[in-house]
C-alpha atoms as a PDB file:
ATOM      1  CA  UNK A   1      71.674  42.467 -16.313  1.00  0.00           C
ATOM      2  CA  UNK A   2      75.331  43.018 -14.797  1.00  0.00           C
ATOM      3  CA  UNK A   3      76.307  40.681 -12.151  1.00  0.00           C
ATOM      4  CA  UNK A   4      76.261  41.897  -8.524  1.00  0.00           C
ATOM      5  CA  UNK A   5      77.889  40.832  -5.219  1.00  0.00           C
ATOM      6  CA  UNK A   6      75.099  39.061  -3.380  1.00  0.00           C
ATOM      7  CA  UNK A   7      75.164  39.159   0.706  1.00  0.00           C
ATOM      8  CA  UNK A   8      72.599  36.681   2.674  1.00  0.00           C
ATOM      9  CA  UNK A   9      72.108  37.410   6.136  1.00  0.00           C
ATOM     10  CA  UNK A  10      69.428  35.180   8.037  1.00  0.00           C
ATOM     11  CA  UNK A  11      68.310  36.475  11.053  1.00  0.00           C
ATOM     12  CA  UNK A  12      65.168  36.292  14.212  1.00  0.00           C
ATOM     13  CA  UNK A  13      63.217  39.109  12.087  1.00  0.00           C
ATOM     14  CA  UNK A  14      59.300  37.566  11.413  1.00  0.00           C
ATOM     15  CA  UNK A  15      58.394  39.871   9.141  1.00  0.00           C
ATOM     16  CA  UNK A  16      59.250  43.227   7.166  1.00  0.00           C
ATOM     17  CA  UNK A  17      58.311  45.290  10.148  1.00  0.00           C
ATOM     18  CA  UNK A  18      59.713  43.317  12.760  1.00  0.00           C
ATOM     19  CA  UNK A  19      63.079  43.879  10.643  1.00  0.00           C
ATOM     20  CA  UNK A  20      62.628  47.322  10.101  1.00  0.00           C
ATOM     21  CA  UNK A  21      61.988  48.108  13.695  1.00  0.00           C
ATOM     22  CA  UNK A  22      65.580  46.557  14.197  1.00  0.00           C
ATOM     23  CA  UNK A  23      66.945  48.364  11.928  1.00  0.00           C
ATOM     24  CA  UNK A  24      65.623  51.918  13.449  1.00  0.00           C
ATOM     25  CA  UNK A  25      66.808  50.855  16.869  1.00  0.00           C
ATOM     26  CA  UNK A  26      70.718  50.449  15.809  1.00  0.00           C
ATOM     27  CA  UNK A  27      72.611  52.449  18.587  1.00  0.00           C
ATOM     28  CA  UNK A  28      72.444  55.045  17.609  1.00  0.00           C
ATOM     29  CA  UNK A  29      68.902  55.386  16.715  1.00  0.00           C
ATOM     30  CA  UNK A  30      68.002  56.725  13.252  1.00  0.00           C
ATOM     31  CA  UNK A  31      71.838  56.112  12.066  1.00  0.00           C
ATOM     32  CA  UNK A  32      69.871  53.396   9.450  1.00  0.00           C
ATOM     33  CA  UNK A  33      66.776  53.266   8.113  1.00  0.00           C
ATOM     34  CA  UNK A  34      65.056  50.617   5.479  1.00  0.00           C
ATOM     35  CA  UNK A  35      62.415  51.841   3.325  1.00  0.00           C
ATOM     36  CA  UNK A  36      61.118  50.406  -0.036  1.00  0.00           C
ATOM     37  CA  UNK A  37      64.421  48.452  -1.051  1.00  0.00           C
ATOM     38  CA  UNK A  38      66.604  50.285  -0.039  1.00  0.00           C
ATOM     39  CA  UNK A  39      69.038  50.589   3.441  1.00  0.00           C
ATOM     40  CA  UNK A  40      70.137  54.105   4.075  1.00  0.00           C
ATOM     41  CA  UNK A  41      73.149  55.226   6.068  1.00  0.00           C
ATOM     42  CA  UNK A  42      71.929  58.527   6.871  1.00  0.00           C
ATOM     43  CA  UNK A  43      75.006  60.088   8.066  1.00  0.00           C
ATOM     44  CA  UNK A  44      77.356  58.835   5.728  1.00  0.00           C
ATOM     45  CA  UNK A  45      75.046  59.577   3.070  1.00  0.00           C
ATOM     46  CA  UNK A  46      75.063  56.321   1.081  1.00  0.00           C
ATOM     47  CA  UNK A  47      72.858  53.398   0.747  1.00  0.00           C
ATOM     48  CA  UNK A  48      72.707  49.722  -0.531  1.00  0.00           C
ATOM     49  CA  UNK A  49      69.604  47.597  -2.096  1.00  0.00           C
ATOM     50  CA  UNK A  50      68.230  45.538   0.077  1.00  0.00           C
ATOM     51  CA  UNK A  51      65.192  42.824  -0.251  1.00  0.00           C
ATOM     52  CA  UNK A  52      63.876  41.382   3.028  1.00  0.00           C
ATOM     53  CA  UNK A  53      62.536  37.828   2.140  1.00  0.00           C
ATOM     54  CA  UNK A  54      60.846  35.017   4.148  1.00  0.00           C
ATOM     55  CA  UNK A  55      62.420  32.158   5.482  1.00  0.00           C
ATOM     56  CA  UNK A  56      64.278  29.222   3.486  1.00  0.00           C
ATOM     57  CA  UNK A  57      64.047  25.931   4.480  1.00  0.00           C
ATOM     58  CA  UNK A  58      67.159  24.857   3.015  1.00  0.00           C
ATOM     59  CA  UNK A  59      69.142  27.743   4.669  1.00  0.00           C
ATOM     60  CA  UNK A  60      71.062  25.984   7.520  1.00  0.00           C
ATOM     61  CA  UNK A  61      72.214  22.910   4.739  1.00  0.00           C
ATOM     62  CA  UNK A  62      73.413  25.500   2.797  1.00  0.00           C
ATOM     63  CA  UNK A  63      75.271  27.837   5.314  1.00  0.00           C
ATOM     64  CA  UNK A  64      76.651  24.437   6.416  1.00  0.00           C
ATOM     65  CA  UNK A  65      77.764  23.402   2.781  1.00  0.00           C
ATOM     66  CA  UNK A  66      79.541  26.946   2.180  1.00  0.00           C
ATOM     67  CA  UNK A  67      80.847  27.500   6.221  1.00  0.00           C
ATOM     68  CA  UNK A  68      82.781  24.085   5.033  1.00  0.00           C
ATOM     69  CA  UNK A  69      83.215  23.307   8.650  1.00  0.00           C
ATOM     70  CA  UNK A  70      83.618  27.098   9.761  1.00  0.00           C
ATOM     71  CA  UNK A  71      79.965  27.750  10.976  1.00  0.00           C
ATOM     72  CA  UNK A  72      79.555  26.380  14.580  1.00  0.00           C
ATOM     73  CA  UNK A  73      76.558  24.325  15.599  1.00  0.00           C
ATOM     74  CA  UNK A  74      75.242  26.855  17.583  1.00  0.00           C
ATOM     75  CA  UNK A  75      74.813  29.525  14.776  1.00  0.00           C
ATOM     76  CA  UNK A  76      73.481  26.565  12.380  1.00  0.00           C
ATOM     77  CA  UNK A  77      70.861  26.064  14.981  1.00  0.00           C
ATOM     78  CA  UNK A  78      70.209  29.849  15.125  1.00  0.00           C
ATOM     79  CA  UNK A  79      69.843  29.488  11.152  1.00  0.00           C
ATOM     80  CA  UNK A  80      67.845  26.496  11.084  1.00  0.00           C
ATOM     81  CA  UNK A  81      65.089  28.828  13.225  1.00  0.00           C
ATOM     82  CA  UNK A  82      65.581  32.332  11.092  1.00  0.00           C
ATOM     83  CA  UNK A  83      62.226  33.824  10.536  1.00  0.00           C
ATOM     84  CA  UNK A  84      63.535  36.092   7.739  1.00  0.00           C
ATOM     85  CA  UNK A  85      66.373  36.895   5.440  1.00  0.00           C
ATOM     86  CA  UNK A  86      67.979  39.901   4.512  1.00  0.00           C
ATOM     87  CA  UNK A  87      70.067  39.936   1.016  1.00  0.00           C
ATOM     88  CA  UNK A  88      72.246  42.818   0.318  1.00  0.00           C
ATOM     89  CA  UNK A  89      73.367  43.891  -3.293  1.00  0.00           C
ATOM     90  CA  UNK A  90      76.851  45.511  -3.862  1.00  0.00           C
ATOM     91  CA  UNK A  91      78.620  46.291  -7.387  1.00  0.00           C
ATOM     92  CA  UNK A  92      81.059  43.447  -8.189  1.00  0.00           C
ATOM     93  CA  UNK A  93      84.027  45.148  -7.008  1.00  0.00           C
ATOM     94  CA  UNK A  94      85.016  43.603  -3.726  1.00  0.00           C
ATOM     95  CA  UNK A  95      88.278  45.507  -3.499  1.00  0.00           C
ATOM     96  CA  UNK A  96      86.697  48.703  -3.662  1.00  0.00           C
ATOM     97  CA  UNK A  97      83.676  47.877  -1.835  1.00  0.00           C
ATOM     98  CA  UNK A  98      85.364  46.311   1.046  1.00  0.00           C
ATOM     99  CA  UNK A  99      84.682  49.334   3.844  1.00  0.00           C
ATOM    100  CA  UNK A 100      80.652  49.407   2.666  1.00  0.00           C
ATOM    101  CA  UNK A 101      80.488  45.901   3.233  1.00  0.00           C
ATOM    102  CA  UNK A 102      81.738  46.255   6.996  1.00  0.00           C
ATOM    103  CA  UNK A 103      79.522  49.162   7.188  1.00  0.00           C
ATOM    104  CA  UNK A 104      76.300  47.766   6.254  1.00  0.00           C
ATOM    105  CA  UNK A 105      76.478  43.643   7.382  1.00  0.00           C
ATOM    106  CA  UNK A 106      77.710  45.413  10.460  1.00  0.00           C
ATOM    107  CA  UNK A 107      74.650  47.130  11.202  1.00  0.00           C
ATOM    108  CA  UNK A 108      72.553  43.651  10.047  1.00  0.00           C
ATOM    109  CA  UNK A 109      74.839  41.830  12.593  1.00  0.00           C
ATOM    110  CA  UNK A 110      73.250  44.425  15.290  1.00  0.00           C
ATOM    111  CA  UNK A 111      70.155  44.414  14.189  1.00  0.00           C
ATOM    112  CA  UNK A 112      69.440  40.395  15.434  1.00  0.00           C
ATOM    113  CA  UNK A 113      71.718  38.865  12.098  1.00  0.00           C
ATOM    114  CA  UNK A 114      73.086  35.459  12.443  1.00  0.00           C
ATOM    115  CA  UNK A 115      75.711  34.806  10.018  1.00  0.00           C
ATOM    116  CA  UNK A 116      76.993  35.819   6.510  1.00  0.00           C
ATOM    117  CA  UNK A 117      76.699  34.189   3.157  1.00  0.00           C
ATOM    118  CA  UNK A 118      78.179  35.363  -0.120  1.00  0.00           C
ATOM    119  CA  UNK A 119      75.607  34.087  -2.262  1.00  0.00           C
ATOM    120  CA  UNK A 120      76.888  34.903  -5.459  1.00  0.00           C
ATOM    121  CA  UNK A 121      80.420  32.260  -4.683  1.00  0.00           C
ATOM    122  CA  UNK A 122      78.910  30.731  -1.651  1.00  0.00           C
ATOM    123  CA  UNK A 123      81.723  30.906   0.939  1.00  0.00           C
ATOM    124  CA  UNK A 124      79.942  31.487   4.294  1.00  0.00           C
ATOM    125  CA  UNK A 125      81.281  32.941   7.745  1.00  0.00           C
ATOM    126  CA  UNK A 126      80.824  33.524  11.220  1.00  0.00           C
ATOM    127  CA  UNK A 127      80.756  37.228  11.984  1.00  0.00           C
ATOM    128  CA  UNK A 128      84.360  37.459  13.908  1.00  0.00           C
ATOM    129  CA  UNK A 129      85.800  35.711  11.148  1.00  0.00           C
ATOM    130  CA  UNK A 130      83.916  37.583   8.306  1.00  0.00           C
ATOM    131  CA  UNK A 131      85.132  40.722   9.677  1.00  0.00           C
ATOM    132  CA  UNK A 132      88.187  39.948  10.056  1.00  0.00           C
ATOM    133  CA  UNK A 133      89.177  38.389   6.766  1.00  0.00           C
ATOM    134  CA  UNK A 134      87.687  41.829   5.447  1.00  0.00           C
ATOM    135  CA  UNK A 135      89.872  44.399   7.513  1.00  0.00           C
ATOM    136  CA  UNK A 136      92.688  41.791   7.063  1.00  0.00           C
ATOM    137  CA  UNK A 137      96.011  41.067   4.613  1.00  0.00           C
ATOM    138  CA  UNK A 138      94.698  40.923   0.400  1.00  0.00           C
ATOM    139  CA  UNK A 139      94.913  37.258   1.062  1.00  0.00           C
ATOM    140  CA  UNK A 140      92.294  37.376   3.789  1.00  0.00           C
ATOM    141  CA  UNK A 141      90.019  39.543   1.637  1.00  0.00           C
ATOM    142  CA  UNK A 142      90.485  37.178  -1.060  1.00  0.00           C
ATOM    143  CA  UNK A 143      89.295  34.105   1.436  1.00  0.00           C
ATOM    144  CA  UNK A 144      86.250  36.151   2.497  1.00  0.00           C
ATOM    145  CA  UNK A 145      84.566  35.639  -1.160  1.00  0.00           C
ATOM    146  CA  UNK A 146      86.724  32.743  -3.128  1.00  0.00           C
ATOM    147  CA  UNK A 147      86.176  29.529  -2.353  1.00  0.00           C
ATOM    148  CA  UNK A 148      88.124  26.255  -3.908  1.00  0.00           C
ATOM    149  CA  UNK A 149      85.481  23.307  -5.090  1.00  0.00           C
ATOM    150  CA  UNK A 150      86.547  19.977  -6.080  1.00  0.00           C
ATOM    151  CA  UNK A 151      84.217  19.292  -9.863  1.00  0.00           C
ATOM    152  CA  UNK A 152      84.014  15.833 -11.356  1.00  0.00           C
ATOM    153  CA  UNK A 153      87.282  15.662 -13.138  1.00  0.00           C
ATOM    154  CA  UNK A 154      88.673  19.530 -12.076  1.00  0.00           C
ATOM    155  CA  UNK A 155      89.478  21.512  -8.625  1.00  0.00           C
ATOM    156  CA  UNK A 156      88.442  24.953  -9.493  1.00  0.00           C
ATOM    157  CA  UNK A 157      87.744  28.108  -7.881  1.00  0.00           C
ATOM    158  CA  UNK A 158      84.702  30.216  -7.596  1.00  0.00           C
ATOM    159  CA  UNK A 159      84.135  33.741  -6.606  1.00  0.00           C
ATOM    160  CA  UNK A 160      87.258  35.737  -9.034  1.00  0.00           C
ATOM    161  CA  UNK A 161      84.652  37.560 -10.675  1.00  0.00           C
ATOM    162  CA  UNK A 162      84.674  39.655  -7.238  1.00  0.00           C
ATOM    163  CA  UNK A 163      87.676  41.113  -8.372  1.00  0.00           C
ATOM    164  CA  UNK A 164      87.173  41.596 -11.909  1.00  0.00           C
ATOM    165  CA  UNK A 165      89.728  38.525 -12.644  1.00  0.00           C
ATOM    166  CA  UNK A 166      89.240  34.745 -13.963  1.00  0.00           C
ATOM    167  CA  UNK A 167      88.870  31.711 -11.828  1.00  0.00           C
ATOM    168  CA  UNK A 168      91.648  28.970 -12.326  1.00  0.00           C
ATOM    169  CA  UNK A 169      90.843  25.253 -12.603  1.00  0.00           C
ATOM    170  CA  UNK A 170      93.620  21.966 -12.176  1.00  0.00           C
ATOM    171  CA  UNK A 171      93.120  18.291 -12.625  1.00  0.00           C
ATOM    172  CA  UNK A 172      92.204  16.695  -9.865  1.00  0.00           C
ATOM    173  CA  UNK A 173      95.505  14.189 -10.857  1.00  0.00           C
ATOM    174  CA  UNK A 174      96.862  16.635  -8.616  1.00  0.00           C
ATOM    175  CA  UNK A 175      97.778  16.058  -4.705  1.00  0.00           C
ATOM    176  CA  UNK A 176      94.740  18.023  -3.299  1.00  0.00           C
ATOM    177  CA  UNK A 177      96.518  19.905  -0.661  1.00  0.00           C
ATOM    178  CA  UNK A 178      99.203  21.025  -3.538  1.00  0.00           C
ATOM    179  CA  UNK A 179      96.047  21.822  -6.125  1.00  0.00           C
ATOM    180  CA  UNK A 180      94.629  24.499  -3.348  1.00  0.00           C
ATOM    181  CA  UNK A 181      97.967  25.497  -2.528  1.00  0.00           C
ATOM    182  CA  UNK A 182      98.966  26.494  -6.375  1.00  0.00           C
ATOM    183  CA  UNK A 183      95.562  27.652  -7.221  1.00  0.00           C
ATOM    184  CA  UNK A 184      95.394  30.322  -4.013  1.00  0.00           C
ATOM    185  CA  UNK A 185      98.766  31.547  -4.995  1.00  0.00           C
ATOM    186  CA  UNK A 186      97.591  32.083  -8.409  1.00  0.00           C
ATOM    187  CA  UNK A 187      94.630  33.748  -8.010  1.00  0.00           C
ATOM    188  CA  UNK A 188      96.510  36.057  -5.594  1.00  0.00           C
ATOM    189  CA  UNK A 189      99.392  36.253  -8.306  1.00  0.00           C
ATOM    190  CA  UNK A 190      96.571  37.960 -10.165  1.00  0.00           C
ATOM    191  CA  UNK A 191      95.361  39.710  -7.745  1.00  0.00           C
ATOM    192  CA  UNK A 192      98.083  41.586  -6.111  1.00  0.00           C
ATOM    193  CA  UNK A 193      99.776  41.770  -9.768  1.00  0.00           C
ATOM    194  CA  UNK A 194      97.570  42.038 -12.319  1.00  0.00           C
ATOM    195  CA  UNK A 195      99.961  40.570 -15.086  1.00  0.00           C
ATOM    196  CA  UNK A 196      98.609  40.340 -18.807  1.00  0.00           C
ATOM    197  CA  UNK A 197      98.239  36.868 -19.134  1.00  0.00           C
ATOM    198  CA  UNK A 198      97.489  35.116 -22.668  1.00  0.00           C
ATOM    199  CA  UNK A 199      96.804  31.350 -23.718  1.00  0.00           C
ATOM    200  CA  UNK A 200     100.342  29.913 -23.664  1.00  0.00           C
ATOM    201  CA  UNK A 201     101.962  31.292 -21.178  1.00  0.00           C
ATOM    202  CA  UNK A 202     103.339  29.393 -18.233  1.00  0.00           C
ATOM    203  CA  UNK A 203     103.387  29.660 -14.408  1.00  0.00           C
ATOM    204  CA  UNK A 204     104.852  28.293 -11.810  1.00  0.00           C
ATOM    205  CA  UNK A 205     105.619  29.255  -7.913  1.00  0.00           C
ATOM    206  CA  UNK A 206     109.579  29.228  -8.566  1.00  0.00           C
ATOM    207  CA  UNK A 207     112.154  27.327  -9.933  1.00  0.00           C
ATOM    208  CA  UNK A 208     112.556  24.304  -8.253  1.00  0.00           C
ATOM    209  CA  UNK A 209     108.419  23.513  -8.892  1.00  0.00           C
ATOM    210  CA  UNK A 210     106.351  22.313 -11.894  1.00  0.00           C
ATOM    211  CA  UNK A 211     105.401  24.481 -14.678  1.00  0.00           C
ATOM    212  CA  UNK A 212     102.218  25.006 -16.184  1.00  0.00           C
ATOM    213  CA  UNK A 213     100.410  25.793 -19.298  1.00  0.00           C
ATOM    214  CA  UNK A 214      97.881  28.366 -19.016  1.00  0.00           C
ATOM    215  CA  UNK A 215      94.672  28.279 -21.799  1.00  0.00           C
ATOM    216  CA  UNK A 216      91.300  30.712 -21.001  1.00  0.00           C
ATOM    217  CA  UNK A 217      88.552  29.388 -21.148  1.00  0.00           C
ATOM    218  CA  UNK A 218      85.097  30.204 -21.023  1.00  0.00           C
ATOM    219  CA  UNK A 219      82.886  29.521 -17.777  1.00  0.00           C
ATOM    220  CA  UNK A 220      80.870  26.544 -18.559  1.00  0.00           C
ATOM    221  CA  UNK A 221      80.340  25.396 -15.204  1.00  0.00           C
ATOM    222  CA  UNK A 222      77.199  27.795 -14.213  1.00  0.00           C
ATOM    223  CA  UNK A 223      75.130  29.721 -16.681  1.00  0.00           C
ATOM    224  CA  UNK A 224      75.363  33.674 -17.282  1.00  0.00           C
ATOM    225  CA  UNK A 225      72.467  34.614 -15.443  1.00  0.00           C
ATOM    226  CA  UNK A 226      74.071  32.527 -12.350  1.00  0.00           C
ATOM    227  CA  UNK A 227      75.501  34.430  -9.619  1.00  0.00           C
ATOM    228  CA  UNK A 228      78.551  31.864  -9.607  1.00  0.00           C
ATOM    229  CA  UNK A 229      78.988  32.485 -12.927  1.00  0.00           C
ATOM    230  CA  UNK A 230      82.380  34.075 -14.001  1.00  0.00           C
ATOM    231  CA  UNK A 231      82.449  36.123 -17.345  1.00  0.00           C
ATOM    232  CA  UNK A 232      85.886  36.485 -17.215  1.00  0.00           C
ATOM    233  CA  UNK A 233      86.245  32.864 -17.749  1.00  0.00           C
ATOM    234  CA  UNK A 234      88.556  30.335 -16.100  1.00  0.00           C
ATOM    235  CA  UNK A 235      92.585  29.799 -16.217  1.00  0.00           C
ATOM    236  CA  UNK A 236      93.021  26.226 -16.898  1.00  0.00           C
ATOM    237  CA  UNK A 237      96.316  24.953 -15.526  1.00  0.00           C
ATOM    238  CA  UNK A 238      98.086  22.117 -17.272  1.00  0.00           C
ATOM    239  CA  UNK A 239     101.572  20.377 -16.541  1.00  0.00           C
ATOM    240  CA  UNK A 240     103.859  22.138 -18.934  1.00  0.00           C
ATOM    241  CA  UNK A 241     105.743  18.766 -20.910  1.00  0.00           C
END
């Protein structure tokens, strides 16, 4: 099964009908309509998979684990009392699929939606700030689905594999402040360049800084049917001698 980008969306909705009467009332009426598994913009002609599921009672720790801070105490009460869930499926293209993903959390932000989780990196956001990182600079797009996680003996990031690239993982030797500093300049290195990178080769952000060793490695920190999972694999990072 290919991977997909995976949107949670919790929201006041008890029950399929309950959600699909919201979903028939967005202004204006009839623009989208949910049937089967699948949400329908009418007048633009597209549509995204859908599946409406019941409430999870783990949802607010989690929101609150991936928000890292970000999610407000109000909208983690609002999540701790959702009565349904709405997860949307994109292709794994986040670049290309930016605009849909406005379009269509936008319209499950009007229908009653409470926040936004990108369950397949699980980096979570408000709404203003979700929408903003995704009309924003390549480096706020990035933020909207990578997140940086600190592993036992590693930092490493999670959520490349929205943009068809490898994570990159440091020892945690490293000053953690200079670790997410390095590691968000790489992965935007790759993204905004898209250099042909090979085992061996160095990096570093000029000059006057450390070099270091790059070797690809395989993902072996979530298995391949895991939505975390990056089959790209993962830059490791190593002080160049």
């Amino acid at each position: 099964m290919s991977q997909e980008a995976i949107i949670c969306i919790p929201g006041p909705w008890a029950d399929r009908t309950k959600f699909i009467e919201a979903i028939i009332k967005h202004q204006p009426e009839g623009r989208f309509l949910f049937a089967g598994k699948i949400l329908s913009h009418i007048g633009g002609n597209d549509y995204v998979s859908l599946d409406f599921c019941d409430p999870y009672d783990g949802m607010r720790k989690a929101f609150r684990i991936a928000g890292q801070g970000r999610i407000s105490e109000g909208t983690l009460d609002l999540i701790q009392n959702h009565e349904g869930v709405a997860y949307l499926h994109f292709p794994l293209n986040w670049l290309e699929q930016r605009e849909r993903l406005v379009k269509f959390t936008k319209a499950l932000q009007e229908a009653g939606g409470f926040a936004v989780n990108v369950e397949s990196s699980g980096v979570a956001h408000e709404w203003d700030r979700w929408f903003s990182l995704l009309t924003g600079s390549s480096f706020d797009v990035y933020c909207s689905a990578v997140t940086l996680i600190g592993a036992a003996e590693r930092y490493k990031s999670c959520g490349m594999h929205h943009f068809g690239l490898p994570e990159c993982s440091l020892s945690r030797d490293i000053d953690v402040h200079e670790a997410a500093d390095l590691m968000n300049r790489f992965n935007m290195y790759q993204i905004d360049e898209r250099p042909r990178l090979a085992s061996g080769h160095t990096f570093s952000l000029d000059a006057e800084t450390p070099c270091f060793r790059l070797t690809l490695s395989a993902d072996s920190s979530y298995d391949p049917d895991d939505p975390f999972h990056n089959p790209h694999g993962v830059w490791d990072l190593e002080p160049k001698d």
